[in-house]
C-alpha atoms as a PDB file:
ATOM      1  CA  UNK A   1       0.000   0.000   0.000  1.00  0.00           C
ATOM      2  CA  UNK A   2       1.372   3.302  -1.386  1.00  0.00           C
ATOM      3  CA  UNK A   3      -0.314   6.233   1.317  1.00  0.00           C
ATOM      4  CA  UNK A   4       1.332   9.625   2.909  1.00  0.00           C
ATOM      5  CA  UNK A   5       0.350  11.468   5.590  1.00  0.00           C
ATOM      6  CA  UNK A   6       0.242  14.846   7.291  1.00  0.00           C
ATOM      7  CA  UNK A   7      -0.840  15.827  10.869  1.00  0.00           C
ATOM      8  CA  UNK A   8      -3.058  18.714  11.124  1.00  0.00           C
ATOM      9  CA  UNK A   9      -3.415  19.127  15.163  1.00  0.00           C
ATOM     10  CA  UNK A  10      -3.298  17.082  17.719  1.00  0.00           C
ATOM     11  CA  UNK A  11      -5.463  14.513  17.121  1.00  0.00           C
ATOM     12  CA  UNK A  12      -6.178  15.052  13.242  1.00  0.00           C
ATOM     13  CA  UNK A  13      -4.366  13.833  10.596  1.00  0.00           C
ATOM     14  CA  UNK A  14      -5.048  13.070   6.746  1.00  0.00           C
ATOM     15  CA  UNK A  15      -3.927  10.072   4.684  1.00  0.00           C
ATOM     16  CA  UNK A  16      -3.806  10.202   1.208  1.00  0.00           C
ATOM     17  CA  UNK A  17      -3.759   6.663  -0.616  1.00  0.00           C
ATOM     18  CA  UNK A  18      -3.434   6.373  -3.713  1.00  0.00           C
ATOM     19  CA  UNK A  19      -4.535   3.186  -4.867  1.00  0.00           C
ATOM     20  CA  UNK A  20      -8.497   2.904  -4.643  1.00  0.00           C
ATOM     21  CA  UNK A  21      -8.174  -0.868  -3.770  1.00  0.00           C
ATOM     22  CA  UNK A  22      -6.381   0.099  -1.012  1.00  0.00           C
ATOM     23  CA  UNK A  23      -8.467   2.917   0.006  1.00  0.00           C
ATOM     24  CA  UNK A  24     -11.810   0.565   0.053  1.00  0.00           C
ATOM     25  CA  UNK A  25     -10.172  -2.216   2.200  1.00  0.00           C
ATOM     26  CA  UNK A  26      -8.878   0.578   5.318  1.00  0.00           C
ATOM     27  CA  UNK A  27     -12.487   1.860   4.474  1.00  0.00           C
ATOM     28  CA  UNK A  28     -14.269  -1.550   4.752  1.00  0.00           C
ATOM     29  CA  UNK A  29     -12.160  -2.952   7.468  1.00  0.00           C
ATOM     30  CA  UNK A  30     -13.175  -0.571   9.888  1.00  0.00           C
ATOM     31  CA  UNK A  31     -13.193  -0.012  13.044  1.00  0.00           C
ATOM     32  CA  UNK A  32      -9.081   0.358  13.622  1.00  0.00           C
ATOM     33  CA  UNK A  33      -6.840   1.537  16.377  1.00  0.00           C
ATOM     34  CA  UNK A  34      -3.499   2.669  17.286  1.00  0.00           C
ATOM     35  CA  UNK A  35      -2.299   2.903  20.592  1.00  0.00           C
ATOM     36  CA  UNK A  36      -5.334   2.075  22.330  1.00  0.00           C
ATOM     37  CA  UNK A  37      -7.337   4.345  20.864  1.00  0.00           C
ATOM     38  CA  UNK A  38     -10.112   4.476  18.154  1.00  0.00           C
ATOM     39  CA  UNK A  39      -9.120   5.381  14.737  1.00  0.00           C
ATOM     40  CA  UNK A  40     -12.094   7.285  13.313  1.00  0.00           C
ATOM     41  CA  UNK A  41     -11.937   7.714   9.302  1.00  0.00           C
ATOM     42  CA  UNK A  42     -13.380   9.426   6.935  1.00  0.00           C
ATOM     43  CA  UNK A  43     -13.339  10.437   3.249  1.00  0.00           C
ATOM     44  CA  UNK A  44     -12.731  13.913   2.301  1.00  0.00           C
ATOM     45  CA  UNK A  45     -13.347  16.106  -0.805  1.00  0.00           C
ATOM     46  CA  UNK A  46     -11.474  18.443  -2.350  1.00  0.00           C
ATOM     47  CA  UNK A  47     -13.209  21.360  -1.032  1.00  0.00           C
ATOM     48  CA  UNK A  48     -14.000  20.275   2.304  1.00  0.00           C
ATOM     49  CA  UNK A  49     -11.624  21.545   5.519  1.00  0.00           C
ATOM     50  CA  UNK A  50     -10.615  18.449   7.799  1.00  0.00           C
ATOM     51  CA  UNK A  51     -11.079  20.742  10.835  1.00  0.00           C
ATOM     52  CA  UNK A  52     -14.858  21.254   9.572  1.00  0.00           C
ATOM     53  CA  UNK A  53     -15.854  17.160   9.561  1.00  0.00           C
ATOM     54  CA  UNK A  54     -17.765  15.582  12.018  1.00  0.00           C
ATOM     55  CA  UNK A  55     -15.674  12.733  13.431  1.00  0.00           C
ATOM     56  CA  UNK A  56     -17.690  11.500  16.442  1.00  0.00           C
ATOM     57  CA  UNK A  57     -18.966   8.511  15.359  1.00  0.00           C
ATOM     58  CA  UNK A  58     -16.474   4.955  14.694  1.00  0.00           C
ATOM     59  CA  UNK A  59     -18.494   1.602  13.709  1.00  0.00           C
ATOM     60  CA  UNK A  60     -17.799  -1.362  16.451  1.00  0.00           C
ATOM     61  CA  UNK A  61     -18.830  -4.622  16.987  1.00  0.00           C
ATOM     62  CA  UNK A  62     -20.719  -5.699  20.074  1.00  0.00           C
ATOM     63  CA  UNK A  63     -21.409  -9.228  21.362  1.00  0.00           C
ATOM     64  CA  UNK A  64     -24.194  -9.811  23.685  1.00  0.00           C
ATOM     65  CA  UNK A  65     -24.006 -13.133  25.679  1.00  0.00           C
ATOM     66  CA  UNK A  66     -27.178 -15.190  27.341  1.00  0.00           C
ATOM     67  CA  UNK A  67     -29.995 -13.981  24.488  1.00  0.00           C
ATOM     68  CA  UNK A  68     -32.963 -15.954  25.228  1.00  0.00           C
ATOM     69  CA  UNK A  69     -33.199 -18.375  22.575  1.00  0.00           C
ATOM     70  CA  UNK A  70     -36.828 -17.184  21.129  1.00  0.00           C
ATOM     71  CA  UNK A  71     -34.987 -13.691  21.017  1.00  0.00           C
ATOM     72  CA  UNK A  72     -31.939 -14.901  18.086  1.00  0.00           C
ATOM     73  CA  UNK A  73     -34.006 -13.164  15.732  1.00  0.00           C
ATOM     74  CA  UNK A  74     -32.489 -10.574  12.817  1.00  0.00           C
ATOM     75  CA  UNK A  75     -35.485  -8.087  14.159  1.00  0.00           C
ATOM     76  CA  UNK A  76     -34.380  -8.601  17.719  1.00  0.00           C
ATOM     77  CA  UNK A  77     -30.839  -8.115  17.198  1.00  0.00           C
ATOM     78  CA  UNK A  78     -31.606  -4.852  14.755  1.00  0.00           C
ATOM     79  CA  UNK A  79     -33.511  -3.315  17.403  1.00  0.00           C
ATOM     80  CA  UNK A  80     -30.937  -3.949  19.766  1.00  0.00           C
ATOM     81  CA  UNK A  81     -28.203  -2.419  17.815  1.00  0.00           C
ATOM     82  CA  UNK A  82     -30.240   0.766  17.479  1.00  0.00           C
ATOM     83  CA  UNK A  83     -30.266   0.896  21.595  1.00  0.00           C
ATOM     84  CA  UNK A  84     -26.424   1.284  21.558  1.00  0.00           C
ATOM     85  CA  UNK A  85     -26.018   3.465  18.319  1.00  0.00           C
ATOM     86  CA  UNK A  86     -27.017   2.991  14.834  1.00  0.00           C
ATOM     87  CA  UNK A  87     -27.290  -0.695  13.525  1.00  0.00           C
ATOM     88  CA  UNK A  88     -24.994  -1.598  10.546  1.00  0.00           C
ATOM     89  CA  UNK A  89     -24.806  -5.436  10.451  1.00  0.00           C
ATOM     90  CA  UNK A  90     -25.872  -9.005  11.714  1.00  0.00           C
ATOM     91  CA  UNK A  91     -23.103 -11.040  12.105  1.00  0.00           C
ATOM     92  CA  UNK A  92     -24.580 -13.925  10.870  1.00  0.00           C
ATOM     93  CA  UNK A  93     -22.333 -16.731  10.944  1.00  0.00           C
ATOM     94  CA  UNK A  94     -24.047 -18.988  13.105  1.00  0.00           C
ATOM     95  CA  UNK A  95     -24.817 -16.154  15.886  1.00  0.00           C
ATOM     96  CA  UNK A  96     -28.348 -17.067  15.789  1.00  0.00           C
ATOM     97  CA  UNK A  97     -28.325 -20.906  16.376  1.00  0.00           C
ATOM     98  CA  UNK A  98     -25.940 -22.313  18.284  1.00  0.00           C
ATOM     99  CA  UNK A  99     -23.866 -19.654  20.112  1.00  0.00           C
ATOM    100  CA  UNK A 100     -23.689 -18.014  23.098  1.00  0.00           C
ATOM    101  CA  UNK A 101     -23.758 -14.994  22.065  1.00  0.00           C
ATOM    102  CA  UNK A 102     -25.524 -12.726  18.894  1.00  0.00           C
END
């Protein structure tokens, strides 16, 4: 991967990569950290200021354990979701039969 980067304050920085493939896979394999601490990402335009984006928001995964077993259900789990933040995703590789957790 072919990328540079420049830090605007503090906690700000900007990446430029310059091979789209590349570009979609950081995108797509979100969330990341360094050091502990979330990465948040976004894409920026030409004409947009870095300072002026909105980065309070990072997509996570989150496992609940003991689900009642009549309450595996993709509606369930959505509505869930939307009681932490803002649902993305079902995991759903096997999280609804057999495992302890959804």
């Amino acid at each position: 991967m072919i990328w540079r980067s420049l830090k605007l304050d503090s906690n700000l920085f900007v990446f430029q990569i310059f091979h789209w493939r590349d570009r979609e896979r950081v995108l797509e394999n979100e969330p990341w950290n360094f050091d502990n601490q979330v990465v948040i990402l976004s894409e920026i335009s030409w004409n947009e200021q870095p300072s002026d984006l909105s980065l309070d928001h990072a997509p996570m995964w989150v496992r609940v354990y003991d689900v009642p077993f009549n309450l595996k259900k993709p509606r369930f789990v959505e509505l869930l979701g939307e009681k932490v933040g803002s649902f993305i995703e079902l995991d759903k590789e096997g999280s609804l039969t057999q495992a302890k957790f959804i």
